[in-house]
PDB file of N, CA and C in Angstrom:
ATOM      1  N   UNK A   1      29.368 -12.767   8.837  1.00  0.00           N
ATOM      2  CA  UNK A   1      29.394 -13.357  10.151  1.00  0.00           C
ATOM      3  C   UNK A   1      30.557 -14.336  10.205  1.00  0.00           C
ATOM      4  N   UNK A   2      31.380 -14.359  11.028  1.00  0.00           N
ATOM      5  CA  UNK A   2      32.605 -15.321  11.967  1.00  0.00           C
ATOM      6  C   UNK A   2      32.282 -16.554  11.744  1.00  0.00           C
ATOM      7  N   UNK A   3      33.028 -17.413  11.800  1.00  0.00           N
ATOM      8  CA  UNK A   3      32.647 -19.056  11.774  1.00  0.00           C
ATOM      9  C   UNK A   3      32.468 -18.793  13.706  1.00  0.00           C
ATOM     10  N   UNK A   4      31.584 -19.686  13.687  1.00  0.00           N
ATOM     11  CA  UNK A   4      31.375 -20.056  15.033  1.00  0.00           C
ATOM     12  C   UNK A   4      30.992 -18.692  16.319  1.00  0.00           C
ATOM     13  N   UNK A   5      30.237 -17.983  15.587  1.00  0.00           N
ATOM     14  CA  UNK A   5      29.509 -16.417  15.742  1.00  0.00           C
ATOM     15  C   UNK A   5      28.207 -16.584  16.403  1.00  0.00           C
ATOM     16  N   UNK A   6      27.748 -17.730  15.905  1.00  0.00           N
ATOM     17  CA  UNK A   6      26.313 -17.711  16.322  1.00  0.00           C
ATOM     18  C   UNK A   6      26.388 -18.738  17.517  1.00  0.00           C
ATOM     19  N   UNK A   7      25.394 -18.406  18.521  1.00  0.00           N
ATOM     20  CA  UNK A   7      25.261 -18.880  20.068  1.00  0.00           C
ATOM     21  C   UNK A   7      24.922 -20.528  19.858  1.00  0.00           C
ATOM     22  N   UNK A   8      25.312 -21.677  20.399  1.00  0.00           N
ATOM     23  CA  UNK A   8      25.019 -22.750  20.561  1.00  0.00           C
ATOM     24  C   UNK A   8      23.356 -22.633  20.469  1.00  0.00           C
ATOM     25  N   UNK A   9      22.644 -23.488  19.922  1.00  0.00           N
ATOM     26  CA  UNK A   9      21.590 -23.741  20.679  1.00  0.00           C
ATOM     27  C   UNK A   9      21.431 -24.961  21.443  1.00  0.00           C
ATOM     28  N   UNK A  10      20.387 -25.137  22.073  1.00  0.00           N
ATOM     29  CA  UNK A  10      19.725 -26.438  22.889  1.00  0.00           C
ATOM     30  C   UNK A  10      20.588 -27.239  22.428  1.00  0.00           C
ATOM     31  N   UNK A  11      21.338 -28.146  23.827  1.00  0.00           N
ATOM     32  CA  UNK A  11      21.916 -28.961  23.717  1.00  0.00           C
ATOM     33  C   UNK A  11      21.230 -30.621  23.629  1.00  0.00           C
ATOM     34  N   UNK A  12      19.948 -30.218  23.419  1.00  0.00           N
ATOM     35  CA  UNK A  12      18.891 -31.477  22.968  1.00  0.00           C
ATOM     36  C   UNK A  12      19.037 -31.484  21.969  1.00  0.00           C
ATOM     37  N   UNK A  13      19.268 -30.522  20.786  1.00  0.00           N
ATOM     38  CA  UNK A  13      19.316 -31.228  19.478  1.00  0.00           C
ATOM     39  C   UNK A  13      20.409 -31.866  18.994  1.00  0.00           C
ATOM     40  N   UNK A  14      21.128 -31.843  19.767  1.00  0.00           N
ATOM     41  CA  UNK A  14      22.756 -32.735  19.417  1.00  0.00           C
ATOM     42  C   UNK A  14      23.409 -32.275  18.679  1.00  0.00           C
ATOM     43  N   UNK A  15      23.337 -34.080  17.458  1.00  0.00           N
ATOM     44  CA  UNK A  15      24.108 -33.300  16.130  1.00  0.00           C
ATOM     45  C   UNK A  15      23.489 -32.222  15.456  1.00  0.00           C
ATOM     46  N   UNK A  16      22.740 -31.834  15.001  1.00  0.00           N
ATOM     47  CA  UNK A  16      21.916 -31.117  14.377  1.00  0.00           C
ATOM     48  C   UNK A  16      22.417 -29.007  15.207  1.00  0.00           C
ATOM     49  N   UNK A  17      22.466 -29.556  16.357  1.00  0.00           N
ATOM     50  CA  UNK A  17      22.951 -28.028  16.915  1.00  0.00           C
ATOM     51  C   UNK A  17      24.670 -27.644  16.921  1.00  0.00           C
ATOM     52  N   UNK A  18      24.971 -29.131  16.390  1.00  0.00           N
ATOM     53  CA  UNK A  18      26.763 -28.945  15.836  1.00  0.00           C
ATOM     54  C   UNK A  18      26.710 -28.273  14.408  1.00  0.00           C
ATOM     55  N   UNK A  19      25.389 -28.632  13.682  1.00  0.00           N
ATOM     56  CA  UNK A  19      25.806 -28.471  12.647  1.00  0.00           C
ATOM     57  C   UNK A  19      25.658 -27.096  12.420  1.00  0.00           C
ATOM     58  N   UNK A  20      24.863 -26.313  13.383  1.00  0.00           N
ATOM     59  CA  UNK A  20      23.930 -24.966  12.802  1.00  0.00           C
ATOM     60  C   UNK A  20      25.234 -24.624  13.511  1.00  0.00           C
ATOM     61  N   UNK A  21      25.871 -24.486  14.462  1.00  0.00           N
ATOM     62  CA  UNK A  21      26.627 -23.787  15.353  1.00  0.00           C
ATOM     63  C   UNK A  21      27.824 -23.857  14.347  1.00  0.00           C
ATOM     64  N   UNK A  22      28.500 -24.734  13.369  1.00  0.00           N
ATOM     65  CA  UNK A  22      29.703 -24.288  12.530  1.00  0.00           C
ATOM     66  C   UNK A  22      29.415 -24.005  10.959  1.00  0.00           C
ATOM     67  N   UNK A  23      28.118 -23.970  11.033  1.00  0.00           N
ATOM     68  CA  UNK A  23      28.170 -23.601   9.317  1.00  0.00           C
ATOM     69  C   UNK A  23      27.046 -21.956   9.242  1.00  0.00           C
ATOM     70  N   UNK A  24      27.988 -21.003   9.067  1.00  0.00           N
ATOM     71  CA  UNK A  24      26.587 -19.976   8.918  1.00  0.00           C
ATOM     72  C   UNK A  24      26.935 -19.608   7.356  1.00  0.00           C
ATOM     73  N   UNK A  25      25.757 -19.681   6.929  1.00  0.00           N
ATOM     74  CA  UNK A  25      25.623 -19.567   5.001  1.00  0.00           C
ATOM     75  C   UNK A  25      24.079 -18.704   5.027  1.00  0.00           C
ATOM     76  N   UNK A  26      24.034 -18.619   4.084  1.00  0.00           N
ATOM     77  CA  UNK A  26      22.671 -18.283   3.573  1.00  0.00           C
ATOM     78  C   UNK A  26      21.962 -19.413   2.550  1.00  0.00           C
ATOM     79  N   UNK A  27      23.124 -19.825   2.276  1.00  0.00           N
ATOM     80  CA  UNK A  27      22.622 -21.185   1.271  1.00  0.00           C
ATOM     81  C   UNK A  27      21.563 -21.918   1.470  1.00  0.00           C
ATOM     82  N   UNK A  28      20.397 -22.140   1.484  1.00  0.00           N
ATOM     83  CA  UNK A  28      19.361 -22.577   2.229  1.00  0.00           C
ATOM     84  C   UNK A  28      20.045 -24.113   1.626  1.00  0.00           C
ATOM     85  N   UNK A  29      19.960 -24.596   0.725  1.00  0.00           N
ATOM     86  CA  UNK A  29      20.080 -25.833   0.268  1.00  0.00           C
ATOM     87  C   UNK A  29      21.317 -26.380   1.091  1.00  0.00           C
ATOM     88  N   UNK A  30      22.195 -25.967   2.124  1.00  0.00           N
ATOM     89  CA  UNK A  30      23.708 -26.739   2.589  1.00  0.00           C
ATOM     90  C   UNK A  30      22.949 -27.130   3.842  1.00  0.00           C
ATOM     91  N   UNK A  31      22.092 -26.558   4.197  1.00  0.00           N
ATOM     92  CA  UNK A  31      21.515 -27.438   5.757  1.00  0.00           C
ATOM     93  C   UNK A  31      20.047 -27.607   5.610  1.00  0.00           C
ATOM     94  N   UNK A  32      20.160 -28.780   6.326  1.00  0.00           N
ATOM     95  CA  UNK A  32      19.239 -29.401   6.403  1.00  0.00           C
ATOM     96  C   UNK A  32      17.392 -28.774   7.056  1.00  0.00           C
ATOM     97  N   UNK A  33      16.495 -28.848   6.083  1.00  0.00           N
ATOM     98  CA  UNK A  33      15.447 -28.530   6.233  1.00  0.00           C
ATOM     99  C   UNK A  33      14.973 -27.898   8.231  1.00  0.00           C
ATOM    100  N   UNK A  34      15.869 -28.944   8.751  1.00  0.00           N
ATOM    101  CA  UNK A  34      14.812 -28.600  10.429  1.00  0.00           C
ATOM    102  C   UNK A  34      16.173 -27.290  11.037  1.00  0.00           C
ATOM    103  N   UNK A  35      17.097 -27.154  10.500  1.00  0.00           N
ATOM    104  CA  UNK A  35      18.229 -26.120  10.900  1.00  0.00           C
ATOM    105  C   UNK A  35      17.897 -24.994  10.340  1.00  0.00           C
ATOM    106  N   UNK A  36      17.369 -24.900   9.096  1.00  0.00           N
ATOM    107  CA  UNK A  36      17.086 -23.912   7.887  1.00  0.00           C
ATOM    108  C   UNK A  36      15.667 -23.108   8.920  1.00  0.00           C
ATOM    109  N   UNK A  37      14.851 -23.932   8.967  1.00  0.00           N
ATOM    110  CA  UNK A  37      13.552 -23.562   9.840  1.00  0.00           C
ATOM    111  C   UNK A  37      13.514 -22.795  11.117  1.00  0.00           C
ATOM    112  N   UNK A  38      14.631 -23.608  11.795  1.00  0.00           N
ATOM    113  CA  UNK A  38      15.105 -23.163  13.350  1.00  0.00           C
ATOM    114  C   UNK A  38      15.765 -21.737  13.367  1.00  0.00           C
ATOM    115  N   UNK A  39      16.605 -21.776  12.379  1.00  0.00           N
ATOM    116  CA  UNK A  39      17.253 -20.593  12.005  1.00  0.00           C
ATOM    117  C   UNK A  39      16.013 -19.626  11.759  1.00  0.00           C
ATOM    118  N   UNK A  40      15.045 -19.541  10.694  1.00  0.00           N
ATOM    119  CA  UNK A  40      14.153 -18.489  10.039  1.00  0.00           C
ATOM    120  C   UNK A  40      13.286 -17.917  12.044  1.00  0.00           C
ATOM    121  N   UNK A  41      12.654 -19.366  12.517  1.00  0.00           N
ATOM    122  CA  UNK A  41      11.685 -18.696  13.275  1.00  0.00           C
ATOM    123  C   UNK A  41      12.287 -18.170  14.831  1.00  0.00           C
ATOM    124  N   UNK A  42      13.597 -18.133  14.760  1.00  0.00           N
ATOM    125  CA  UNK A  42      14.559 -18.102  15.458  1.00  0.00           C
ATOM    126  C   UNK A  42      15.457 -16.113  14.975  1.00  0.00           C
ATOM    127  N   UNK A  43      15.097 -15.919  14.242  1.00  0.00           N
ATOM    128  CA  UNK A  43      15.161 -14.988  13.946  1.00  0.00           C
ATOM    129  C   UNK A  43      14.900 -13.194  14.519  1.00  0.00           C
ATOM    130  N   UNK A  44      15.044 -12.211  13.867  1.00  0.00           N
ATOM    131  CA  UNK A  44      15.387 -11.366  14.573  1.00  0.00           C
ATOM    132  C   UNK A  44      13.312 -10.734  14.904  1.00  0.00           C
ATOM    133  N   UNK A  45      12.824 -10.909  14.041  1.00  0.00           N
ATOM    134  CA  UNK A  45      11.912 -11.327  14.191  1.00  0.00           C
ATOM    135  C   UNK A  45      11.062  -9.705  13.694  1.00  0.00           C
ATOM    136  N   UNK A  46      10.149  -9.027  13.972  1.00  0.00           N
ATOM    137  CA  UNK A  46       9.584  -7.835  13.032  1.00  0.00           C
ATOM    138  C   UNK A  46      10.070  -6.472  13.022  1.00  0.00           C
ATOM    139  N   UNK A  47      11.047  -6.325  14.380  1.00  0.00           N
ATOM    140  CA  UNK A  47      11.476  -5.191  14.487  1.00  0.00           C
ATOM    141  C   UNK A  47      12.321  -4.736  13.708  1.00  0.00           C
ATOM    142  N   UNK A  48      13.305  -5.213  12.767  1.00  0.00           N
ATOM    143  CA  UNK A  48      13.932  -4.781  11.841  1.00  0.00           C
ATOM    144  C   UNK A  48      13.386  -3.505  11.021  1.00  0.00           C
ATOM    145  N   UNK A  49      12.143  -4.682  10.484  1.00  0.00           N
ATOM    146  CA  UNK A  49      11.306  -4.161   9.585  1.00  0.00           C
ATOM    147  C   UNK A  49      10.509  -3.201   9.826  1.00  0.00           C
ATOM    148  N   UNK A  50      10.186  -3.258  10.921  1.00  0.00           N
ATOM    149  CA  UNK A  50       9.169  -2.125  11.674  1.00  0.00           C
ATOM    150  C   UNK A  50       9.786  -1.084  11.751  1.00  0.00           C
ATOM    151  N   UNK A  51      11.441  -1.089  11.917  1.00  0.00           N
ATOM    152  CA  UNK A  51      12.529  -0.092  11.610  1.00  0.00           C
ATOM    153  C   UNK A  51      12.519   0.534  10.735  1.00  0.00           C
ATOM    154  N   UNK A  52      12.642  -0.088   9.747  1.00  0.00           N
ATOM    155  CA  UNK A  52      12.659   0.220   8.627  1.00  0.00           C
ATOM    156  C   UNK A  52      11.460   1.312   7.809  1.00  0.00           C
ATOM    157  N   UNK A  53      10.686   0.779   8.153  1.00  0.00           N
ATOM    158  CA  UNK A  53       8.697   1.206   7.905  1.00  0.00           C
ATOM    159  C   UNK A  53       9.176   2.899   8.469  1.00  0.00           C
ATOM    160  N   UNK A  54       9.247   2.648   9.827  1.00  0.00           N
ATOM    161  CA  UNK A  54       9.338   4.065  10.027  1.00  0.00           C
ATOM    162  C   UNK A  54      10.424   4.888   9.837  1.00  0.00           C
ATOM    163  N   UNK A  55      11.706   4.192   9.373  1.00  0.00           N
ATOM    164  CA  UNK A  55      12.402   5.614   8.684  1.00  0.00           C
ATOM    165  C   UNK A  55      11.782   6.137   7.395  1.00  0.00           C
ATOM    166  N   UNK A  56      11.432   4.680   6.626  1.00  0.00           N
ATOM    167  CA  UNK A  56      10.677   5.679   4.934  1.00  0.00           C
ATOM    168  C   UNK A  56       9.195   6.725   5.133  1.00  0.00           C
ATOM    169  N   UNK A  57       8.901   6.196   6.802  1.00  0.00           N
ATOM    170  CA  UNK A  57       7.842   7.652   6.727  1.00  0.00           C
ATOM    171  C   UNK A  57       8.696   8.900   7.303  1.00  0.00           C
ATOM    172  N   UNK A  58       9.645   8.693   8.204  1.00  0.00           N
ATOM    173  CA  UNK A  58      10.428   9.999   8.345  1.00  0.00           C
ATOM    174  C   UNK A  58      10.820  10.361   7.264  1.00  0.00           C
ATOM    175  N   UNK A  59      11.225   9.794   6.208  1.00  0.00           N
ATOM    176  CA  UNK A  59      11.657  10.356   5.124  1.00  0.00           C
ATOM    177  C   UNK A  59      10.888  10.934   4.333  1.00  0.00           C
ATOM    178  N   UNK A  60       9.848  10.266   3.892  1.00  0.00           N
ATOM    179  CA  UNK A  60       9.129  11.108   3.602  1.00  0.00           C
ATOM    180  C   UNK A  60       8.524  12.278   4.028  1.00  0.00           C
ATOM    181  N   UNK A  61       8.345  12.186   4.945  1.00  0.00           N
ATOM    182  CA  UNK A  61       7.673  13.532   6.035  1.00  0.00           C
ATOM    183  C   UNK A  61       9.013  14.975   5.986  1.00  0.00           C
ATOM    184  N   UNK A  62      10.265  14.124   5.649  1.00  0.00           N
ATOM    185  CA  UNK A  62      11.338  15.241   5.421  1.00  0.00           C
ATOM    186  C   UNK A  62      11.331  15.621   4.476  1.00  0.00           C
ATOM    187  N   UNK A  63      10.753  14.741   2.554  1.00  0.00           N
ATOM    188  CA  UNK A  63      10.877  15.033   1.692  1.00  0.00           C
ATOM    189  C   UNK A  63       9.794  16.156   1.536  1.00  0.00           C
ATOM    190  N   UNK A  64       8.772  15.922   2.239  1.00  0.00           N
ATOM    191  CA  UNK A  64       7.668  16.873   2.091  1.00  0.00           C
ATOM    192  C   UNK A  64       7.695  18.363   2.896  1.00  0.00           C
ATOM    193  N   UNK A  65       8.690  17.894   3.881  1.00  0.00           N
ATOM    194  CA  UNK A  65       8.897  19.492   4.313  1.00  0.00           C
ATOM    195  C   UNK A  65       9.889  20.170   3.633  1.00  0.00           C
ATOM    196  N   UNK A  66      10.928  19.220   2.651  1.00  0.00           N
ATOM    197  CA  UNK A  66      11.959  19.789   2.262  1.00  0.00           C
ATOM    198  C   UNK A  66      11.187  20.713   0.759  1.00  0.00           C
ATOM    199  N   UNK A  67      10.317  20.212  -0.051  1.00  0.00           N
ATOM    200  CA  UNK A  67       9.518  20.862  -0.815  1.00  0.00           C
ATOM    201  C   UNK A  67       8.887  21.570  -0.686  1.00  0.00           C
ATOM    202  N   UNK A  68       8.169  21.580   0.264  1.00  0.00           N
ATOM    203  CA  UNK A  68       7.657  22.802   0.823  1.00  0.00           C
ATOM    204  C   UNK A  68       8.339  24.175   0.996  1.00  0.00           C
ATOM    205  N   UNK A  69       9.236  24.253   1.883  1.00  0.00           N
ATOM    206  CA  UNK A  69      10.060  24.834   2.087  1.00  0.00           C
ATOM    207  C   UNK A  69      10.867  25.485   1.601  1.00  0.00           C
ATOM    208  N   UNK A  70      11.519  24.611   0.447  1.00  0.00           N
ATOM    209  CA  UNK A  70      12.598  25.120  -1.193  1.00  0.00           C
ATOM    210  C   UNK A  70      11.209  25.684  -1.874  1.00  0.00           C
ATOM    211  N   UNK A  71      10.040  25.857  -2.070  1.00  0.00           N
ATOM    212  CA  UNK A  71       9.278  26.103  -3.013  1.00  0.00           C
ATOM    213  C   UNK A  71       8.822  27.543  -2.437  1.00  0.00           C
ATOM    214  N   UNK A  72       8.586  27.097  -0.994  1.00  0.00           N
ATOM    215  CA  UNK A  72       8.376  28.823  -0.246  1.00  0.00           C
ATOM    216  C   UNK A  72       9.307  30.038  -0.502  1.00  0.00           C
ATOM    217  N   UNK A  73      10.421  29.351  -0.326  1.00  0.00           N
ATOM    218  CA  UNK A  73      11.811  29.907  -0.290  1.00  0.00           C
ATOM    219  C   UNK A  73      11.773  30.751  -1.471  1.00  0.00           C
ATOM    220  N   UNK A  74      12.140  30.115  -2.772  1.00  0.00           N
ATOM    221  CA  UNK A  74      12.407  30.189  -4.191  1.00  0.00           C
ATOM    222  C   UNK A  74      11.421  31.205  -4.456  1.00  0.00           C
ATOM    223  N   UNK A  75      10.212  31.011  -4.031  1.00  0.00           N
ATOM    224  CA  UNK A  75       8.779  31.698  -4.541  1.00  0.00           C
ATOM    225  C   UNK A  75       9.004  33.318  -4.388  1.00  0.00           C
ATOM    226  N   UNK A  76       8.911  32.928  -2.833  1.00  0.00           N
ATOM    227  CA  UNK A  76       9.476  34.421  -1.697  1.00  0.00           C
ATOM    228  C   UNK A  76      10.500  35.089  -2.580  1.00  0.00           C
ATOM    229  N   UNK A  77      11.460  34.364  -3.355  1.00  0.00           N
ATOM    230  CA  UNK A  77      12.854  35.404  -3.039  1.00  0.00           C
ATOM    231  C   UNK A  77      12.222  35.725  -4.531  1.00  0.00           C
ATOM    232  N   UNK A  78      11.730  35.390  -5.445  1.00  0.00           N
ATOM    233  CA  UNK A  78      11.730  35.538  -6.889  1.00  0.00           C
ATOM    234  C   UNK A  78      10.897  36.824  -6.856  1.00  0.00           C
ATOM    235  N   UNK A  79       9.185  37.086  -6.382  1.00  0.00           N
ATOM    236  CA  UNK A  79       8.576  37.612  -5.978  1.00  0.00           C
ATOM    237  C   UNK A  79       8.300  38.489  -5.292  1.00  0.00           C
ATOM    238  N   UNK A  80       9.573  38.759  -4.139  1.00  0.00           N
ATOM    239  CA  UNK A  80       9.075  39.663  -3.490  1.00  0.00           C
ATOM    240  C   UNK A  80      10.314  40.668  -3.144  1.00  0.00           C
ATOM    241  N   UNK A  81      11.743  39.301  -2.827  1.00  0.00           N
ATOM    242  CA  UNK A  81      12.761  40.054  -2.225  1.00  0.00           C
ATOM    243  C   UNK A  81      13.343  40.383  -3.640  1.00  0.00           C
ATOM    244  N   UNK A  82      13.900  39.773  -4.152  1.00  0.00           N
ATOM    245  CA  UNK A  82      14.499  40.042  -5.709  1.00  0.00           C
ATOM    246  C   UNK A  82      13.937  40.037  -6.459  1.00  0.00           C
ATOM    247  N   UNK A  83      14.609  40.993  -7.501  1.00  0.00           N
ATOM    248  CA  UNK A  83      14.337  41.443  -8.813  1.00  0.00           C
ATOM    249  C   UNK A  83      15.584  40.912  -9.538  1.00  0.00           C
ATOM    250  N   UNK A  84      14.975  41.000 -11.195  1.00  0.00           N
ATOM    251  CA  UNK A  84      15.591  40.880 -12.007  1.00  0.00           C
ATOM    252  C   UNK A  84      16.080  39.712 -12.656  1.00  0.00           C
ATOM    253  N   UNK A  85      17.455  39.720 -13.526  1.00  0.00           N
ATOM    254  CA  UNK A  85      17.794  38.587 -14.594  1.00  0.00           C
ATOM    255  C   UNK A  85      17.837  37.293 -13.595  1.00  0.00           C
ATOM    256  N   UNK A  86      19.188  37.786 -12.623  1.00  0.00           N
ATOM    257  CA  UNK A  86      19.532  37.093 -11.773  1.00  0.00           C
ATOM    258  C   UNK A  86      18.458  35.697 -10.957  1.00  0.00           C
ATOM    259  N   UNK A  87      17.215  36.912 -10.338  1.00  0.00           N
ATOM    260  CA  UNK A  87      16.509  36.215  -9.748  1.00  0.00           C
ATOM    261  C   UNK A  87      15.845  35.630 -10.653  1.00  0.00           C
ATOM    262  N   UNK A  88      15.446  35.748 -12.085  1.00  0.00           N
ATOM    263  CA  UNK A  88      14.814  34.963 -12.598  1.00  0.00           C
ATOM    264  C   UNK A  88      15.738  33.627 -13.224  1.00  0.00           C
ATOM    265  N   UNK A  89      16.877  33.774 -13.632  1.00  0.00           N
ATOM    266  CA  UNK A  89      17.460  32.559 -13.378  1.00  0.00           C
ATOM    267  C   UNK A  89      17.894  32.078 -12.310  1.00  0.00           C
ATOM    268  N   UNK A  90      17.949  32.212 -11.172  1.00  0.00           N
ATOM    269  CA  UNK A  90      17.794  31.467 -10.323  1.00  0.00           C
ATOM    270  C   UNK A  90      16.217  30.914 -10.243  1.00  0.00           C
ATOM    271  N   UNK A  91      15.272  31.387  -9.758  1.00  0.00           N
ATOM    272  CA  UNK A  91      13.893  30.733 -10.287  1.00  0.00           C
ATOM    273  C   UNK A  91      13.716  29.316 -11.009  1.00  0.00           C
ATOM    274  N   UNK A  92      14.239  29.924 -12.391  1.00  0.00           N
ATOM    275  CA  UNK A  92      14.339  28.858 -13.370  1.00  0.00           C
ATOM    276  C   UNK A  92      15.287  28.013 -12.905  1.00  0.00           C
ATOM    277  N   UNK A  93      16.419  28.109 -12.345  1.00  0.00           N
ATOM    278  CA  UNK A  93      17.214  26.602 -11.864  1.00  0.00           C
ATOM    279  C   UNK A  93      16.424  26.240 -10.835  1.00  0.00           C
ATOM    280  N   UNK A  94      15.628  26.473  -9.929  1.00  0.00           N
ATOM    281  CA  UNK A  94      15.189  25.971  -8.851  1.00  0.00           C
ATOM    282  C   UNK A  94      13.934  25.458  -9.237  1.00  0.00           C
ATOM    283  N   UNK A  95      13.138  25.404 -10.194  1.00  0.00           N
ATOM    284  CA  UNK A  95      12.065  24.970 -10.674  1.00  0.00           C
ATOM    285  C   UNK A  95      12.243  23.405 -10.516  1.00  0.00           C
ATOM    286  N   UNK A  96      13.080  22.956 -11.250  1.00  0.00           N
ATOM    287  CA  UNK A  96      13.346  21.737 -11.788  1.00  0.00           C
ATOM    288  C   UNK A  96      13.596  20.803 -10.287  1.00  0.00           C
ATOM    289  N   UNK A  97      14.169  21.215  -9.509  1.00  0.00           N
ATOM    290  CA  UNK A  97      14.227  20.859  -8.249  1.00  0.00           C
ATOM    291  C   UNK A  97      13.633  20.694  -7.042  1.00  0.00           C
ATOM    292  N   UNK A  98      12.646  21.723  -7.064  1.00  0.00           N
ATOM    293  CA  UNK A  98      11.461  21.848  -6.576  1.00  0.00           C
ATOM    294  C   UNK A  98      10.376  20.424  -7.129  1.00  0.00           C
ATOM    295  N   UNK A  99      10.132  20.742  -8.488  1.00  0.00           N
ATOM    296  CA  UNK A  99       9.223  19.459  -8.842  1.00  0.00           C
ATOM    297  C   UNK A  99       9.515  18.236  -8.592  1.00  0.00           C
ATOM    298  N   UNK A 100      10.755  17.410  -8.709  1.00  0.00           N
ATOM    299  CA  UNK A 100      11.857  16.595  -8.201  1.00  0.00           C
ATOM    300  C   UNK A 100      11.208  16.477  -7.131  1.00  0.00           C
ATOM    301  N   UNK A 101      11.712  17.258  -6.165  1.00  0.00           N
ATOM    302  CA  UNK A 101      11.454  16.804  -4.511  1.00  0.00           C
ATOM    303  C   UNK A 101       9.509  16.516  -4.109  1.00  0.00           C
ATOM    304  N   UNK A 102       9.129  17.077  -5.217  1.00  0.00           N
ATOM    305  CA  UNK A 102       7.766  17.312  -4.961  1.00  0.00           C
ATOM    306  C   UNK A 102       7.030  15.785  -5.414  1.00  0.00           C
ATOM    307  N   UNK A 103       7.377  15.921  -6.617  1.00  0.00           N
ATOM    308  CA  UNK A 103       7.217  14.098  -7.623  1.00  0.00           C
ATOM    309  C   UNK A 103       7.665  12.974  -6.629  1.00  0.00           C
ATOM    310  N   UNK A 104       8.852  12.808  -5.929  1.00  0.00           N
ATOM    311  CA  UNK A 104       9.565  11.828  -5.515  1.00  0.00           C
ATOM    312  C   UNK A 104       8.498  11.789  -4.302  1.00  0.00           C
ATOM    313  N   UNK A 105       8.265  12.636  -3.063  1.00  0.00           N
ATOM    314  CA  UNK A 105       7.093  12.772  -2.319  1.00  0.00           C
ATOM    315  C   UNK A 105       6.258  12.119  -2.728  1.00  0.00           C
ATOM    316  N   UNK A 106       5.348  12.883  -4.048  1.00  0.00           N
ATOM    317  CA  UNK A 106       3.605  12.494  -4.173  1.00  0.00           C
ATOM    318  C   UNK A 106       4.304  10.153  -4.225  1.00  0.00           C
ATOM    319  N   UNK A 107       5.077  10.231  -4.801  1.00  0.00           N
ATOM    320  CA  UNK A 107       5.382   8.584  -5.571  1.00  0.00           C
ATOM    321  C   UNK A 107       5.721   7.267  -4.732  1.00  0.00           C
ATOM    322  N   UNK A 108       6.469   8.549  -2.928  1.00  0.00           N
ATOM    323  CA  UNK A 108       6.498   7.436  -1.850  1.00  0.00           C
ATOM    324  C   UNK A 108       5.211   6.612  -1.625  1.00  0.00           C
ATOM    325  N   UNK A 109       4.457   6.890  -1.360  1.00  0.00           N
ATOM    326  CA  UNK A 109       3.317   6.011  -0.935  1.00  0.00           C
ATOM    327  C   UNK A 109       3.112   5.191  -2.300  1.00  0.00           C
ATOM    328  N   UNK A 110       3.040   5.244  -3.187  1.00  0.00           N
ATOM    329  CA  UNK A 110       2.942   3.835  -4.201  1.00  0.00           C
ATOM    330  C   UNK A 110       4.535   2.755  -4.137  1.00  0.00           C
ATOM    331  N   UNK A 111       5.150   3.537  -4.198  1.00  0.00           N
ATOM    332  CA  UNK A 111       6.697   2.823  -4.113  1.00  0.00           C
ATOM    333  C   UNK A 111       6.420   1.955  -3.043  1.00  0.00           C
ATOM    334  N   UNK A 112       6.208   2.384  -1.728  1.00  0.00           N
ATOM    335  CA  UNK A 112       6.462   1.494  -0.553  1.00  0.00           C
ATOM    336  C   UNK A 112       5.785   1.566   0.233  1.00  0.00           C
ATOM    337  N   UNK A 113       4.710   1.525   0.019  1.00  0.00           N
ATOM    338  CA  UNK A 113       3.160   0.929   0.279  1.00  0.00           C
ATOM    339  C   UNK A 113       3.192   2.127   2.046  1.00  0.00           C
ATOM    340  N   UNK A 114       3.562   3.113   1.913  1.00  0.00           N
ATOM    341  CA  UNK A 114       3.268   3.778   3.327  1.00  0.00           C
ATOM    342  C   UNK A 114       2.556   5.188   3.029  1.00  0.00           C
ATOM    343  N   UNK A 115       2.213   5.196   3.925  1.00  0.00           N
ATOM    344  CA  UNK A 115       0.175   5.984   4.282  1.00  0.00           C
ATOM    345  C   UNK A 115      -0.598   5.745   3.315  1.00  0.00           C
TER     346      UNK A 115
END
């Protein structure tokens, strides 16, 4: 962020709204306790996060169709459409990838606490 990026606030707090208005840090310790505060509840406030929440369930919901799908796929072609060396190494490379996408799935919901 720009020096002098962030919007004035209330011109009631005086000095205190000089100070927030030319210093943007993260440093919690360079300003003073009631600027530090003003700043937090002043903030962007849950939607970020709520953002956030729901891309890792789209993602997941993609990881789970994407396994699905590579596993149908792989299954189908090994089984039914192809024969032979070929298809069985292919099989065997797609195994490993399949479980991958499948593991990383079952592990979202402990990782990041969603469904």
């Amino acid at each position: 962020m720009r020096y002098g990026a962030l919007k004035a606030p209330e011109a009631s707090l005086g000095c205190v709204a000089e100070q927030f208005r030319r210093v943007v840090t993260m440093n919690f310790s360079a300003l003073p306790p009631e600027i530090n505060s003003l700043r937090i509840f002043s903030g962007a406030g849950p939607g970020p996060m709520l953002a956030a929440a729901a891309a890792w369930d789209g993602l997941a919901a993609e990881l789970a169709a994407a396994a699905s799908s590579f596993g149908a796929v792989t299954l189908g072609l090994a089984e039914q459409s192809w024969r032979g060396p070929a298809a069985a190494a292919m099989a065997a490379a797609a195994a490993p990838h399949a479980a991958w996408l499948t593991q990383i799935f079952r592990e979202m919901p402990r990782e990041t606490g969603c469904r």
